[in-house]
N, C-alpha and C. Protein backbone atom coordinates (compact mmCIF):
# COMPACT_ATOMS: atom_id res chain seq x y z
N UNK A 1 88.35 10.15 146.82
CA UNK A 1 87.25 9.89 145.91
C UNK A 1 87.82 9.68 144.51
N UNK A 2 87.71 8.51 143.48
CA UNK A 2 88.00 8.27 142.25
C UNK A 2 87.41 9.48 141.00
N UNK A 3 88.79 9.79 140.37
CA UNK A 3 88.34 11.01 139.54
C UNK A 3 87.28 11.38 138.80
N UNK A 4 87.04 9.71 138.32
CA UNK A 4 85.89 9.81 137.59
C UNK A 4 84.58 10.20 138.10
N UNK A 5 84.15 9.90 139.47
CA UNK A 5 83.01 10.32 140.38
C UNK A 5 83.28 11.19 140.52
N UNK A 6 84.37 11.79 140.76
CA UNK A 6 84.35 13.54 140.34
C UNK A 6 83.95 13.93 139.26
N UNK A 7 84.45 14.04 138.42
CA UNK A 7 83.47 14.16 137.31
C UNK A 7 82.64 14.08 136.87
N UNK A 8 81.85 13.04 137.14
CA UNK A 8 80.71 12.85 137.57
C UNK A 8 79.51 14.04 138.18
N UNK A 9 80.22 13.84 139.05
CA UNK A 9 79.68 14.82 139.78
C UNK A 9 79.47 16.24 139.51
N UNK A 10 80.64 16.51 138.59
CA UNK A 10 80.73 18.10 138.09
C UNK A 10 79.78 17.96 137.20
N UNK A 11 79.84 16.86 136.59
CA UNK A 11 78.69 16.94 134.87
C UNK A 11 77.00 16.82 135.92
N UNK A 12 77.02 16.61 137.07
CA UNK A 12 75.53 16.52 137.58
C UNK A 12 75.12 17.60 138.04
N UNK A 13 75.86 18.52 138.62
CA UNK A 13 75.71 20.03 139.19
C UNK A 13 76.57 21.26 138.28
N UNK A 14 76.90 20.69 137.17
CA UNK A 14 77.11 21.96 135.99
C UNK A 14 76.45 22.76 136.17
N UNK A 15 76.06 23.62 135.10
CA UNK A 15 75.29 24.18 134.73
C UNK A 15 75.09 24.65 133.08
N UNK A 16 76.01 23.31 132.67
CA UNK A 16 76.46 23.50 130.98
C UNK A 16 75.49 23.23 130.41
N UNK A 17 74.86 22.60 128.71
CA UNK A 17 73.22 21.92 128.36
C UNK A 17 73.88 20.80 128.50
N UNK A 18 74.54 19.86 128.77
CA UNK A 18 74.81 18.78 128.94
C UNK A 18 74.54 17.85 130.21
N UNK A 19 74.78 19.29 131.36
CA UNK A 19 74.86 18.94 132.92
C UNK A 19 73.66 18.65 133.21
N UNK A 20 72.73 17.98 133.86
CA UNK A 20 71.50 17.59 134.66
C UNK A 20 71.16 18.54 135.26
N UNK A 21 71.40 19.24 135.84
CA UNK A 21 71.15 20.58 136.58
C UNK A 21 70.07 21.27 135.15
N UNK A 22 71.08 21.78 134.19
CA UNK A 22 70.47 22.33 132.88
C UNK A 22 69.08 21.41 132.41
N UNK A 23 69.67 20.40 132.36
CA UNK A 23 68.80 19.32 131.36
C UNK A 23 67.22 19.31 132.41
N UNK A 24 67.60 19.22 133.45
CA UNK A 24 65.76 19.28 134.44
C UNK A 24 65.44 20.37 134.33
N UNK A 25 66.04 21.41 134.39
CA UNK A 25 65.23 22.78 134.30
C UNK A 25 64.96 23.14 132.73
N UNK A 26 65.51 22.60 131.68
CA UNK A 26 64.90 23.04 130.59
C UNK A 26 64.67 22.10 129.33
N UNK A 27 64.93 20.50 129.90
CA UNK A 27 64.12 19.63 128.68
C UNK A 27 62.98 18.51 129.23
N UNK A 28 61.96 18.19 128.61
CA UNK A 28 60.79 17.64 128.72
C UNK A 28 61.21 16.35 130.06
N UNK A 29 61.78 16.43 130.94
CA UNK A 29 61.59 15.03 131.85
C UNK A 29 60.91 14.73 132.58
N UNK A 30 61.25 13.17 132.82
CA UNK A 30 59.27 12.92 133.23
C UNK A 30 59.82 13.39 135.30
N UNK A 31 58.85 14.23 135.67
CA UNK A 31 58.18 14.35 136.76
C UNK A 31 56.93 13.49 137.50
N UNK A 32 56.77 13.32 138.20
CA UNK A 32 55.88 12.20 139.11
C UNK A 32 54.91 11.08 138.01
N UNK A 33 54.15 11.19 136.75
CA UNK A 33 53.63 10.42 136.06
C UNK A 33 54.26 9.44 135.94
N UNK A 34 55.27 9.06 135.30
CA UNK A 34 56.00 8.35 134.84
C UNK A 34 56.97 7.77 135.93
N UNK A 35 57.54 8.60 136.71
CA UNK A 35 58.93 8.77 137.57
C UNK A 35 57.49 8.27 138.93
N UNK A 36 56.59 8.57 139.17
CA UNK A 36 55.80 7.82 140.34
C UNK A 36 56.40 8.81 141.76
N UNK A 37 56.10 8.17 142.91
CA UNK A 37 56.63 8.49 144.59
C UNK A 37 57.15 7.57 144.90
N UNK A 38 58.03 7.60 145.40
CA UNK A 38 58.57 7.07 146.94
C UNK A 38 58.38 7.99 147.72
N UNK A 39 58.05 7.48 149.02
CA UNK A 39 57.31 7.27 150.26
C UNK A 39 56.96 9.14 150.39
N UNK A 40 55.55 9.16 149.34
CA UNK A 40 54.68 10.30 149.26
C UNK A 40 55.37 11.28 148.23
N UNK A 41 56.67 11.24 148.10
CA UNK A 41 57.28 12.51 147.90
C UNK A 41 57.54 12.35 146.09
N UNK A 42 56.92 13.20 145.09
CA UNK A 42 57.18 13.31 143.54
C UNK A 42 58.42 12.83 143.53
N UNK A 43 58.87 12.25 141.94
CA UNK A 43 60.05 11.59 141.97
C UNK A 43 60.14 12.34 140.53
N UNK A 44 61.26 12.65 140.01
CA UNK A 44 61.88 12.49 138.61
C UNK A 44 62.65 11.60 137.97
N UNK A 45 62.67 11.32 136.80
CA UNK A 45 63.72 10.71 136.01
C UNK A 45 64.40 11.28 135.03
N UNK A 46 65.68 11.54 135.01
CA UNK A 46 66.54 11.50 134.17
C UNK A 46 67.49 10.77 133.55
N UNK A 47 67.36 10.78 132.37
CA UNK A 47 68.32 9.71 131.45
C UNK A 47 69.87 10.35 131.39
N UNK A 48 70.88 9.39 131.44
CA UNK A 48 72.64 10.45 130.99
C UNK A 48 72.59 8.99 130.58
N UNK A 49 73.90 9.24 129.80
CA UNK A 49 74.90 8.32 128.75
C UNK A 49 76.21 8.38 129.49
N UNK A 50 76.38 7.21 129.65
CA UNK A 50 77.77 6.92 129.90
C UNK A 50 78.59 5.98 129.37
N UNK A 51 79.76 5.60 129.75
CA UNK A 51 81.06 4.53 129.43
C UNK A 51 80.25 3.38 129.83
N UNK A 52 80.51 2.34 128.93
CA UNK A 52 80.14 0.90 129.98
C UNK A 52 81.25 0.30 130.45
N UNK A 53 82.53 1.02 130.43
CA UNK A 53 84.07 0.28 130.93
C UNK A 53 84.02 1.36 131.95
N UNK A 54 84.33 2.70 131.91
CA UNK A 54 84.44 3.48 133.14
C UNK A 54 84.02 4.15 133.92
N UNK A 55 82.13 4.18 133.59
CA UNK A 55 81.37 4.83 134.23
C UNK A 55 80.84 6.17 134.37
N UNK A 56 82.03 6.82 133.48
CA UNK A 56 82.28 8.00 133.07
C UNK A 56 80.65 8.60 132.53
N UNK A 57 80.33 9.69 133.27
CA UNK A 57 78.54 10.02 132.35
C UNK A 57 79.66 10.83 131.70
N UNK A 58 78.85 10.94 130.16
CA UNK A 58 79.16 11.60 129.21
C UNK A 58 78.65 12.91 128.79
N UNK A 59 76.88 12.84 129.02
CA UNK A 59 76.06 13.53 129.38
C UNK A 59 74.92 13.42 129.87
N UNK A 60 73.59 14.48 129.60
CA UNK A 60 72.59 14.05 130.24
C UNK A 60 71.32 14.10 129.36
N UNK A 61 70.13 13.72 128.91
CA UNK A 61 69.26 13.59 128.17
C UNK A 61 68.58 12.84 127.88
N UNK A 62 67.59 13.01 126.51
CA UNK A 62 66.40 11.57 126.61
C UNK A 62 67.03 11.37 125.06
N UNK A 63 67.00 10.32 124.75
CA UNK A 63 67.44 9.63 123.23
C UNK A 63 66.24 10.38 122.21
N UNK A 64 65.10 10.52 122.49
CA UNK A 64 63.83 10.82 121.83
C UNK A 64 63.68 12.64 121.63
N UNK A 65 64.82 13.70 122.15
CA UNK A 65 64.79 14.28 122.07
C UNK A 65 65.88 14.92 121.29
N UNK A 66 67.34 14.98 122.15
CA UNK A 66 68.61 16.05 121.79
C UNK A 66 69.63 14.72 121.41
N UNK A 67 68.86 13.97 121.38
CA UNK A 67 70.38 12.43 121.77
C UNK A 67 70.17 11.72 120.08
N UNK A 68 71.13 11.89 119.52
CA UNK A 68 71.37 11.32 118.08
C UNK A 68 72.24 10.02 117.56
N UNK A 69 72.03 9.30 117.24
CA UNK A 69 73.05 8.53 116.74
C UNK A 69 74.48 9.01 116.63
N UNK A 70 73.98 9.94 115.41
CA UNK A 70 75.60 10.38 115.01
C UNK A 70 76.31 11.27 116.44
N UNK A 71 75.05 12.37 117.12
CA UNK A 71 75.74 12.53 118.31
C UNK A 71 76.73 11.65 119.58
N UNK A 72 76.28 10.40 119.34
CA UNK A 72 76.82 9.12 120.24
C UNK A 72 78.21 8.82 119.93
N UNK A 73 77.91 8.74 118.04
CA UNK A 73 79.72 8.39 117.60
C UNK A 73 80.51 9.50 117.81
N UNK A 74 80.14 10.19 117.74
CA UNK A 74 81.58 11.84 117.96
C UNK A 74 82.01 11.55 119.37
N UNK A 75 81.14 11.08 120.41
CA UNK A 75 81.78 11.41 121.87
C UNK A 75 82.94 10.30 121.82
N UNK A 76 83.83 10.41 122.61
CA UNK A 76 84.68 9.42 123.21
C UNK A 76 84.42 8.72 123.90
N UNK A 77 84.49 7.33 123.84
CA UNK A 77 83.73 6.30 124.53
C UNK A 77 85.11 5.34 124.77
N UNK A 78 85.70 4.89 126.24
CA UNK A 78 86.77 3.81 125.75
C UNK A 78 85.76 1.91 125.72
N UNK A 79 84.53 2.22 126.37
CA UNK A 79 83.68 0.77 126.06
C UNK A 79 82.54 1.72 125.15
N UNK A 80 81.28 1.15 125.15
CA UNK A 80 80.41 1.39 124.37
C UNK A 80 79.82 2.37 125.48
N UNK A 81 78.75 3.00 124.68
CA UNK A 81 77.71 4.24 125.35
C UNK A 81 76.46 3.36 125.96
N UNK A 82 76.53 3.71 126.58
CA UNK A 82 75.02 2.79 127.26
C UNK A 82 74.43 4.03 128.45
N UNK A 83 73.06 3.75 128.22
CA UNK A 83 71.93 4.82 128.66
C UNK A 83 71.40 4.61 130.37
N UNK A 84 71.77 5.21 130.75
CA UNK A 84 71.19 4.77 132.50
C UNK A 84 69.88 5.84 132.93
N UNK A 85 69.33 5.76 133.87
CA UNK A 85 68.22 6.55 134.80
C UNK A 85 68.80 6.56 136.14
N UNK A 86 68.76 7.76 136.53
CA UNK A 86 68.68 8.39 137.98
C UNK A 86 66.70 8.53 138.07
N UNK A 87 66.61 8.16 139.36
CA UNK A 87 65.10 8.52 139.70
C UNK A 87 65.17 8.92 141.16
N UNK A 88 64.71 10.20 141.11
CA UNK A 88 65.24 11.05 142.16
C UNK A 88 63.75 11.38 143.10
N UNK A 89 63.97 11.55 144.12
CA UNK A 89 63.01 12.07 144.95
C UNK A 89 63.26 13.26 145.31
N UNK A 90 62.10 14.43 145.14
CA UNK A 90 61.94 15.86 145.23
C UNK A 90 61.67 16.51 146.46
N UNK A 91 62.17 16.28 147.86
CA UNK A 91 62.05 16.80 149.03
C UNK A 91 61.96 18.28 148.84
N UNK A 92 61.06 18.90 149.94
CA UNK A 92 61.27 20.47 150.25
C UNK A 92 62.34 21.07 149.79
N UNK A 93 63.65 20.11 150.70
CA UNK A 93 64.44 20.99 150.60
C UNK A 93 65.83 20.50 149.77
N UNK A 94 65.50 19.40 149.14
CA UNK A 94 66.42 18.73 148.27
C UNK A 94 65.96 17.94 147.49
N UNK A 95 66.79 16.90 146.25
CA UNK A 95 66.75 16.22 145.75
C UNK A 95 67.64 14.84 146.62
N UNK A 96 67.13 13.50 146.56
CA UNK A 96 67.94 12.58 146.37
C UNK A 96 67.74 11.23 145.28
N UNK A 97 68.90 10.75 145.04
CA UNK A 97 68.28 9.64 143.93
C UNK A 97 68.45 8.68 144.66
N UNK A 98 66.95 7.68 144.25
CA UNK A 98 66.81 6.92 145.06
C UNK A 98 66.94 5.40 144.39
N UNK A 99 66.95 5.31 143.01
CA UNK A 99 66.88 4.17 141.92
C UNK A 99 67.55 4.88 141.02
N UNK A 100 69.01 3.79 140.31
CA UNK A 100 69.62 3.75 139.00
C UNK A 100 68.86 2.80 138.31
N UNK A 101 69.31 2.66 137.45
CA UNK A 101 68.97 1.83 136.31
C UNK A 101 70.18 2.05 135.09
N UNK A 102 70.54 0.62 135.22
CA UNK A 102 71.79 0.08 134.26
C UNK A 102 71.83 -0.58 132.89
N UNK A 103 72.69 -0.39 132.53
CA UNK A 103 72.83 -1.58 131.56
C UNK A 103 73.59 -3.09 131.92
N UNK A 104 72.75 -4.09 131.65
CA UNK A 104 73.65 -5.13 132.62
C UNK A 104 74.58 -5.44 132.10
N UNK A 105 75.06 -5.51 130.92
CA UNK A 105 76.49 -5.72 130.47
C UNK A 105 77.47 -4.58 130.73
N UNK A 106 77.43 -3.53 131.49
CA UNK A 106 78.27 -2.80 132.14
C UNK A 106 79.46 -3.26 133.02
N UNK A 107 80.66 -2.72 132.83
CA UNK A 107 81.59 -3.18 133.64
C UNK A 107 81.43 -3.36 134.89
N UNK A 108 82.06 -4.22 135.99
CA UNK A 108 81.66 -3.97 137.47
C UNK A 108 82.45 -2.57 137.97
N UNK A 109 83.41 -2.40 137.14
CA UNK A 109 84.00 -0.75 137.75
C UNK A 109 82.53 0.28 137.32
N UNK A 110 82.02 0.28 135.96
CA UNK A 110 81.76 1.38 135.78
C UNK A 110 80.05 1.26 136.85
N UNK A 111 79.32 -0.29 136.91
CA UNK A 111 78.83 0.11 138.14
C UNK A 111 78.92 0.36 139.49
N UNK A 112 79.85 0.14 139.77
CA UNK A 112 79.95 1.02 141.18
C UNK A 112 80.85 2.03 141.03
N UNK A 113 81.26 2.45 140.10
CA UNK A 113 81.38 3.95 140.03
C UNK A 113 80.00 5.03 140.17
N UNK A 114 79.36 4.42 139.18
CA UNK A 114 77.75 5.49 139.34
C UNK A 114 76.88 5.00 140.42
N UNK A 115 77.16 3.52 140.95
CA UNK A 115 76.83 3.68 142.64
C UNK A 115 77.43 4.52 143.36
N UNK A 116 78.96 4.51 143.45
CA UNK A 116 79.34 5.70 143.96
C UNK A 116 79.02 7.58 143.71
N UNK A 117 78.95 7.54 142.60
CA UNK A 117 78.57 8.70 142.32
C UNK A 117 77.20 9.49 142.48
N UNK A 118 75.92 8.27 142.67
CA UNK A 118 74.69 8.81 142.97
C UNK A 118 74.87 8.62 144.29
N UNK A 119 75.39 7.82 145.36
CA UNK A 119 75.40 8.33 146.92
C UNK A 119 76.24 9.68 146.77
N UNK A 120 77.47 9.47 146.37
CA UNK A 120 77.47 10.89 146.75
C UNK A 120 77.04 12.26 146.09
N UNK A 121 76.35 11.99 145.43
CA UNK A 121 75.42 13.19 144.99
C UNK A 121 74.50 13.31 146.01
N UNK A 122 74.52 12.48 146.60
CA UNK A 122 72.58 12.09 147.51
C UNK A 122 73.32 13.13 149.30
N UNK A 123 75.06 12.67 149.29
CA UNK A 123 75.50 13.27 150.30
C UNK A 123 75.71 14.80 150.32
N UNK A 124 76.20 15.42 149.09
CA UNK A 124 76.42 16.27 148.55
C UNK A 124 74.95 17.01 148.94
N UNK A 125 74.16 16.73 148.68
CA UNK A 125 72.24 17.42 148.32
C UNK A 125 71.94 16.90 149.98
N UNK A 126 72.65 16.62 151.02
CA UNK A 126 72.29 16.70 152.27
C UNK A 126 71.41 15.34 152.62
N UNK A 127 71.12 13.85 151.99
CA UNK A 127 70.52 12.83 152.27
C UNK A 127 71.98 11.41 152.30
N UNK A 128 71.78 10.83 153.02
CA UNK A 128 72.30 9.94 153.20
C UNK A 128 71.87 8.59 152.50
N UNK A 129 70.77 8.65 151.73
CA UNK A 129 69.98 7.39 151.33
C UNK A 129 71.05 6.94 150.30
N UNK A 130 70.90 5.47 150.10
CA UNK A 130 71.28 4.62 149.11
C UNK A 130 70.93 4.33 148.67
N UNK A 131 71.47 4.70 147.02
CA UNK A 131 70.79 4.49 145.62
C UNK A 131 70.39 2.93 145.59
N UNK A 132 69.53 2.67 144.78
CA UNK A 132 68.86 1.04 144.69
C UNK A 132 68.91 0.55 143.06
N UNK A 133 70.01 0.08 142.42
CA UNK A 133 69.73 -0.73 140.96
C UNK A 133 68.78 -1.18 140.93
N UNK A 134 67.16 -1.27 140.30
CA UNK A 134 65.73 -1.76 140.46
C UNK A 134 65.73 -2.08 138.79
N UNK A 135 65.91 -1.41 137.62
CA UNK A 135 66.15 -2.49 136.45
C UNK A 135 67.27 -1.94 135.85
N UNK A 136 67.17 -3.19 134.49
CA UNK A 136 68.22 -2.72 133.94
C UNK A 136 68.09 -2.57 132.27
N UNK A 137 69.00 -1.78 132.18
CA UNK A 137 68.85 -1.16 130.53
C UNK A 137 69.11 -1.89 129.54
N UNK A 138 68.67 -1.81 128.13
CA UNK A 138 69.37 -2.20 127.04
C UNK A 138 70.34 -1.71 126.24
N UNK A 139 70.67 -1.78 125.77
CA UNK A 139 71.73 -1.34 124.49
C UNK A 139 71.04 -0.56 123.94
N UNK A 140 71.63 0.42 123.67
CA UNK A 140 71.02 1.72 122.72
C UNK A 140 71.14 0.98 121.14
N UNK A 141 72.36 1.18 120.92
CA UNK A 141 72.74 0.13 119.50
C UNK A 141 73.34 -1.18 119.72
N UNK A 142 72.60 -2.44 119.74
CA UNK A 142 72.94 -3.67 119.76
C UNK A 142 73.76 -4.32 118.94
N UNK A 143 74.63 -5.04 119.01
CA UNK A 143 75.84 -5.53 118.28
C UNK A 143 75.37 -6.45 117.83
C-alpha cells in the first residue's frame, strides 16, 4: 500500500482535532439534510484539505468554520491545497464512503491516491463498495 494512503488513513481514524474521526463527533457536519441517502441509509459529509500533487489529506474540516486562510499558508503543501468531500453512508454497523468530490485540476497521482484511500477506508470499516467521483471542486484560492 503507498505511504501516503497510509497516512491517509491514519489522519481518517486518528483521534487528533484534525483527524475525521474527531472532526464528526465534534464539529457542525452536515448529516442526512444536506449529505441526503443512498439506498435508504443517512449519509454524511465531510470536507479535508489536501495536496493537489500528492494526495496527501492534510486535514479535516469545513472552510466556514476552523479552516483559515492564514491556517492554509503555514501547512506544507508540495502543489496547492485544494478542498475535497467524502460522503459517507451510516450503516448499523459501519460507515462507508460512497462519493468523493475533487478538485479537477488535481494531479492524476493525487486522485487515485484518495481513490485509493477511500476504498480502503470503506475495506478497513468492513464494506467493499467503491467510492464514486460525482463532482468536482473549486479552488479555495484561485490564481
Amino acid at each position: 500500500m503507498d505511504k501516503i494512503v497510509i497516512k491517509n488513513l491514519e489522519r481518517m481514524i486518528g483521534k487528533g482535532k484534525d483527524d475525521m474521526e474527531y472532526v464528526l463527533m465534534h464539529e457542525p457536519e452536515s448529516m442526512g439534510g444536506n449529505a441526503g441517502f443512498y439506498e435508504g441509509f443517512s449519509c454524511l459529509a465531510i470536507n479535508f484539505y489536501y495536496d493537489s500533487e500528492t494526495g496527501e489529506i492534510k486535514f479535516f474540516g469545513n472552510f466556514n468554520y476552523q479552516v483559515t486562510p492564514k491556517r492554509l499558508r503555514n501547512i506544507a503543501f508540495k502543489g496547492r491545497p485544494y478542498e475535497g468531500t467524502f460522503r459517507m453512508a451510516v450503516y448499523l454497523d459501519k460507515k462507508s464512503i460512497v462519493n468523493l468530490s475533487l478538485n479537477p485540476k488535481s494531479s492524476k497521482r493525487a486522485r487515485f491516491i484518495l481513490e485509493d484511500t477511500a476504498y480502503s477506508y470503506n475495506k478497513i470499516s468492513g464494506s467493499e463498495e467503491k467510492p464514486i467521483i460525482i463532482s468536482e471542486r473549486e479552488e479555495i484560492f484561485p490564481s
